[in-house]
Protein backbone atom coordinates (compact mmCIF):
# COMPACT_ATOMS: atom_id res chain seq x y z
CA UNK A 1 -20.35 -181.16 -82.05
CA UNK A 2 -19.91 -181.89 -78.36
CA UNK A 3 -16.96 -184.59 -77.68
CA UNK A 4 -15.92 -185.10 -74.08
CA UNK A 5 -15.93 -182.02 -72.31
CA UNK A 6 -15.90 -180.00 -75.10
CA UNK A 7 -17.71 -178.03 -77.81
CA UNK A 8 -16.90 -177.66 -81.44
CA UNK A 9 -19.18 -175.22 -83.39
CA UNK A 10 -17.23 -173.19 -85.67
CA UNK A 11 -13.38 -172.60 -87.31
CA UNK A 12 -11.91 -170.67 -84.45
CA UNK A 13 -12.50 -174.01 -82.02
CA UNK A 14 -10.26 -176.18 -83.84
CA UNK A 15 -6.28 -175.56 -84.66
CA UNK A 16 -4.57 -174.95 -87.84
CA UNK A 17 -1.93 -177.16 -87.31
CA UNK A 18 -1.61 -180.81 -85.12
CA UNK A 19 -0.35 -183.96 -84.43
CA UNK A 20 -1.22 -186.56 -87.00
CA UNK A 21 -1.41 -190.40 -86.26
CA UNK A 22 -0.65 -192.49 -89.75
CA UNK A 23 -2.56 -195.69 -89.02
CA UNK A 24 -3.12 -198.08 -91.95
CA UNK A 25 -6.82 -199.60 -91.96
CA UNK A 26 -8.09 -197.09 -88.66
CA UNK A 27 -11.11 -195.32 -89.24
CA UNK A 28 -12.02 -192.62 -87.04
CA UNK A 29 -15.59 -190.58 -87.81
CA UNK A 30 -17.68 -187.50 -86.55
CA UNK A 31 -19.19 -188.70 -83.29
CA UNK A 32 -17.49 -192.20 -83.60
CA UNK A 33 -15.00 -193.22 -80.59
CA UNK A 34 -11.67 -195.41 -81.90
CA UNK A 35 -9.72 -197.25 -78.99
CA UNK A 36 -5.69 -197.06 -79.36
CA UNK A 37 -3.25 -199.08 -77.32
CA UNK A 38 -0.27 -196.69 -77.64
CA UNK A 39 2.96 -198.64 -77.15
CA UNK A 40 5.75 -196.47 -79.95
CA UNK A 41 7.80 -194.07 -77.57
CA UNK A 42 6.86 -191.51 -80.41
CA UNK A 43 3.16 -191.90 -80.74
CA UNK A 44 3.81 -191.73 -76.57
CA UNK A 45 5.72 -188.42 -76.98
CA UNK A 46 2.26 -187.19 -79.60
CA UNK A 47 -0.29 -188.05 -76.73
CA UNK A 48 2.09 -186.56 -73.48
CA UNK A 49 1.93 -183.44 -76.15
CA UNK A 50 -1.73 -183.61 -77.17
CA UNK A 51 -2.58 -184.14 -73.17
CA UNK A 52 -0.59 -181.05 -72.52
CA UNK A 53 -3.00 -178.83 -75.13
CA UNK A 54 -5.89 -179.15 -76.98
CA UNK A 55 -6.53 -183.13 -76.35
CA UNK A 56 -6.58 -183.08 -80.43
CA UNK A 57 -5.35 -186.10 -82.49
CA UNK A 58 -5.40 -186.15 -86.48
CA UNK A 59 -6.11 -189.83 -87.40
CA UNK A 60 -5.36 -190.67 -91.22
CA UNK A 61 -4.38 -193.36 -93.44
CA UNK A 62 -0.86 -193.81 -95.08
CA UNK A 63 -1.26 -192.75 -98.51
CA UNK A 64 -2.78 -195.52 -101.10
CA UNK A 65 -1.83 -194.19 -103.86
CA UNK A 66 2.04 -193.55 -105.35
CA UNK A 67 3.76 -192.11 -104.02
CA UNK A 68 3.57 -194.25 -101.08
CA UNK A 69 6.72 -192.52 -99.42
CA UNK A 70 8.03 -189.46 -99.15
CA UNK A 71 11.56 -191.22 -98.55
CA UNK A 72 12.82 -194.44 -97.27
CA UNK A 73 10.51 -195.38 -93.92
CA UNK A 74 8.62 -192.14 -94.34
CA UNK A 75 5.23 -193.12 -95.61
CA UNK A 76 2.93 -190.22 -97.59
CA UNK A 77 -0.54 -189.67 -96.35
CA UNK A 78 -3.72 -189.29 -97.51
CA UNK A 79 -5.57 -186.19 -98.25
CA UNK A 80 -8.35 -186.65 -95.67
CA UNK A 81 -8.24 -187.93 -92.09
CA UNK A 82 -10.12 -187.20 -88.81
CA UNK A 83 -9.81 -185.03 -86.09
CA UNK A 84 -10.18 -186.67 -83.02
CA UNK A 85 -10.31 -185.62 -79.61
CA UNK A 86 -8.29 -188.00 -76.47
CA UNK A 87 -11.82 -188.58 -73.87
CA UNK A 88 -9.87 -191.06 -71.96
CA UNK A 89 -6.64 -192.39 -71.35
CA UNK A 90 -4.76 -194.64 -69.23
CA UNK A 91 -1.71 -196.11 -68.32
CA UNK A 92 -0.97 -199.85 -68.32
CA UNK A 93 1.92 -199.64 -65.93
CA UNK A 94 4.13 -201.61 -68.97
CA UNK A 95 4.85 -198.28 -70.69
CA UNK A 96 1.20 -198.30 -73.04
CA UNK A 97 -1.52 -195.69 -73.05
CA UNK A 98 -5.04 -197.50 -73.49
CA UNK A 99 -6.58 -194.34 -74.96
CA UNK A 100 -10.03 -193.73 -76.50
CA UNK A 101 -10.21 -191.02 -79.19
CA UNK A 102 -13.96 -189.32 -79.97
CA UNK A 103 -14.13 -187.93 -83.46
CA UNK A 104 -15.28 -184.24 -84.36
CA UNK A 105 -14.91 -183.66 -88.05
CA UNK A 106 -12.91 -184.85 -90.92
CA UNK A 107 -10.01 -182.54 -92.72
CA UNK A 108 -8.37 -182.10 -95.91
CA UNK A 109 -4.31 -182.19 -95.35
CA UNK A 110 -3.04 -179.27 -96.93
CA UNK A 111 0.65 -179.58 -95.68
CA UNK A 112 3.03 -181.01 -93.14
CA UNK A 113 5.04 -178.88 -91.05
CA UNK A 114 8.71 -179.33 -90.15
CA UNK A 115 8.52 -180.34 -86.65
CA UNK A 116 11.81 -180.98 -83.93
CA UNK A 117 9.70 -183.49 -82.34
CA UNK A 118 9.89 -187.08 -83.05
CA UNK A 119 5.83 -187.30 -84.57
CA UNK A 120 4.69 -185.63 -87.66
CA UNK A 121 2.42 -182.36 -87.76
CA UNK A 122 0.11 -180.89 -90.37
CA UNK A 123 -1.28 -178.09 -91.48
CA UNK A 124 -4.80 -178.58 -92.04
CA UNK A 125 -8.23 -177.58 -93.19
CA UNK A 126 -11.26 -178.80 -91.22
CA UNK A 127 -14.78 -179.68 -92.77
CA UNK A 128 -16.72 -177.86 -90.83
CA UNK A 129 -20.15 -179.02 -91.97
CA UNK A 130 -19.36 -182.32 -90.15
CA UNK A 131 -19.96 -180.54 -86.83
CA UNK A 132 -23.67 -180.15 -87.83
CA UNK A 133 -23.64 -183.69 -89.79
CA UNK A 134 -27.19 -184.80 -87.32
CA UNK A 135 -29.00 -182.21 -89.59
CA UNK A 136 -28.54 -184.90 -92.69
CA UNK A 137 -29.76 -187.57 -90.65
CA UNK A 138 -33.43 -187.51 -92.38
CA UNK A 139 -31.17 -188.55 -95.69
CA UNK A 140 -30.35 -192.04 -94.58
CA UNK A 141 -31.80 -195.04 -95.92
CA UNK A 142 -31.84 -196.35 -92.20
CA UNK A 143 -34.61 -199.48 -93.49
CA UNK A 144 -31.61 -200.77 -96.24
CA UNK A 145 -28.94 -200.32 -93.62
CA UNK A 146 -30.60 -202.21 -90.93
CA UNK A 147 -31.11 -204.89 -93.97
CA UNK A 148 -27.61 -205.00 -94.71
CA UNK A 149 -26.53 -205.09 -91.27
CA UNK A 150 -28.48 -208.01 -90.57
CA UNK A 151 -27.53 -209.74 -93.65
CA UNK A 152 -23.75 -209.41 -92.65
CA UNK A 153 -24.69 -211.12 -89.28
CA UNK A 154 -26.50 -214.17 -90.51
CA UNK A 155 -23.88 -214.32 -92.87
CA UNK A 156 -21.00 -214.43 -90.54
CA UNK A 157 -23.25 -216.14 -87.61
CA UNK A 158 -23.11 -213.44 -85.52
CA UNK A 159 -25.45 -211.53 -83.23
CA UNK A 160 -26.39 -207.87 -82.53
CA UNK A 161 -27.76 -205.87 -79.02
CA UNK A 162 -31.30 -204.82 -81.63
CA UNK A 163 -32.41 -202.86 -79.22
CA UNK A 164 -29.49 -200.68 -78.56
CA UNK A 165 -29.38 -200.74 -82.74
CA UNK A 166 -32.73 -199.73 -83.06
CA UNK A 167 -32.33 -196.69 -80.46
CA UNK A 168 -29.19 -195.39 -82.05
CA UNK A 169 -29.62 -192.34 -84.33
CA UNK A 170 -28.60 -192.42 -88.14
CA UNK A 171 -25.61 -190.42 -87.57
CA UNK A 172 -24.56 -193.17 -84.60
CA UNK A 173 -25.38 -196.17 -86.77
CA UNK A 174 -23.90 -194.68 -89.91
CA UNK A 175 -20.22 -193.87 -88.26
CA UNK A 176 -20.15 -196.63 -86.03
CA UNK A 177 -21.14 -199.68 -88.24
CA UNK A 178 -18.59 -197.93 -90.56
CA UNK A 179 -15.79 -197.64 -87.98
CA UNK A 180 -16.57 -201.56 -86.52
CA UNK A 181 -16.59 -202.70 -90.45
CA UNK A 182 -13.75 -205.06 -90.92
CA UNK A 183 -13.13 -203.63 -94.43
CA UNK A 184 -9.23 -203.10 -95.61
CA UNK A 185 -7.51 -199.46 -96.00
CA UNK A 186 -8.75 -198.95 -99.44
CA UNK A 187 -12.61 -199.37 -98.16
CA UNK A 188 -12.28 -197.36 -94.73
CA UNK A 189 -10.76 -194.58 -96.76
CA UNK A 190 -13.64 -194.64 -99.08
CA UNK A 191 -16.21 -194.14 -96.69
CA UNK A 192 -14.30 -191.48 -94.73
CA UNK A 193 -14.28 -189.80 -98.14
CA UNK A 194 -17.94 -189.96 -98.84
CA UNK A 195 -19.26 -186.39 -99.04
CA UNK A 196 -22.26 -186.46 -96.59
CA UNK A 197 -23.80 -188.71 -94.13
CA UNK A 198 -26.27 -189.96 -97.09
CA UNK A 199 -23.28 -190.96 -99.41
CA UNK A 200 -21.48 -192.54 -96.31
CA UNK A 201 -24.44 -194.63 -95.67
CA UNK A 202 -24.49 -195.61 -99.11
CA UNK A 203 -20.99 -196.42 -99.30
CA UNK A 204 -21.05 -198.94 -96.27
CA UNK A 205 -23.79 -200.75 -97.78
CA UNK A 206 -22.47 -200.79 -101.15
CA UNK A 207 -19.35 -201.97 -100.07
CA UNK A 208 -21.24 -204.83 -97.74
CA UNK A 209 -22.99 -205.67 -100.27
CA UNK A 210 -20.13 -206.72 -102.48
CA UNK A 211 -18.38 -208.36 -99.61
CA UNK A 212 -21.57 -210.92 -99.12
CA UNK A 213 -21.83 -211.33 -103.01
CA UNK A 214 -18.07 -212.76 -103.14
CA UNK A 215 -19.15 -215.35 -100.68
CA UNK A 216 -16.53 -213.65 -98.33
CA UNK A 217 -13.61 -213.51 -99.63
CA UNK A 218 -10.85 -211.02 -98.74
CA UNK A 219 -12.31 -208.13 -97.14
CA UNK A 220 -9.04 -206.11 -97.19
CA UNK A 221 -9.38 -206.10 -101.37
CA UNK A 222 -13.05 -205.52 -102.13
CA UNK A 223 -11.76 -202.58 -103.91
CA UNK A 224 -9.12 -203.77 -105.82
């Protein structure tokens, strides 16, 4: 997996332990980039100590299941998040970072650490067959997503670049029609939990699918 300036191709390139990001409803993928406009003086203090290392972010989900806090304004996580890697940054002059993260593979949260600082850190446990994840992309269904992804448009009266679709690998298309999907937490986590690029693929259009068969409806609750 190349990200940035950077290569990712086995265990010893990514850390045990890092930063993590709780973010309700973000979805961050393999290969997918997620935008951030950083504004809490301790997501700040994470990306001054990211910069200063490894450029690595762990984006996941607060937990969606009980329990839903560790204590009182401390909210769990889930089990599975995404590492991401900071490609650009900037500052707004207002006190903001407008930062854009690029995603390398998703992990399994196996503990958090005690930490001084004011963010949270976790010990974690990478997947590493996400950094070869373009070897599935023969699996896809790429005709049915295109389908579905054109359905959703007429649907909501909206229009598409096709051409910059129709050039975009299966592993592009997959991970970013997932991460641009304005699906709740529930749904985002689902298809960051999907097993392979296939399943992922599968998931997005399942979930779609449902969406357009409710006439609409609540997106955030398709789930539910």
């Amino acid at each position: 997996m190349h990200v940035g300036n950077a290569r990712y191709l086995s265990a010893a390139d990514l850390p045990e332990t890092l930063p993590v990001f709780p973010l309700s409803g973000a979805l961050l993928l393999p290969a997918g980039q997620l935008p951030l406009n950083i504004f809490e003086p301790r997501y700040l203090e994470m990306f001054d100590y990211a910069l200063k290392g490894d450029r690595l972010i762990g984006m996941i989900q607060p937990a969606l299941v009980e329990p839903l806090e560790l204590e009182p304004g401390v909210p769990a996580l889930s089990q599975m998040g995404c590492i991401g890697r900071i490609t650009s940054y900037a500052e707004t002059g207002d006190g903001r970072y407008i930062v854009s993260l690029g995603g390398i593979c998703r992990f399994r949260l196996l503990e958090e650490v005690k930490s001084h600082r004011p963010f949270r850190m976790a010990r974690i446990s990478p997947f590493m067959a996400d950094l070869t994840s373009a070897d599935e992309e023969k699996s896809v269904d790429r005709d049915k997503l295109l389908s579905t992804f054109r359905d959703y448009l007429e649907a909501n009266k909206l229009e598409a670049d096709w051409e910059s679709v129709q050039r975009a690998s299966n592993l592009t298309l997959v991970n970013s029609l997932s991460m641009m999907s304005p699906f709740g937490p529930a749904e985002k986590q689902a298809i960051l939990e999907a097993p392979d690029l296939k399943s992922r693929a599968e998931t997005l259009i399942a979930i779609t699918e449902i969406y357009l068969a409710r006439g609409f409806g609540d997106a955030d609750t398709l789930l539910q």
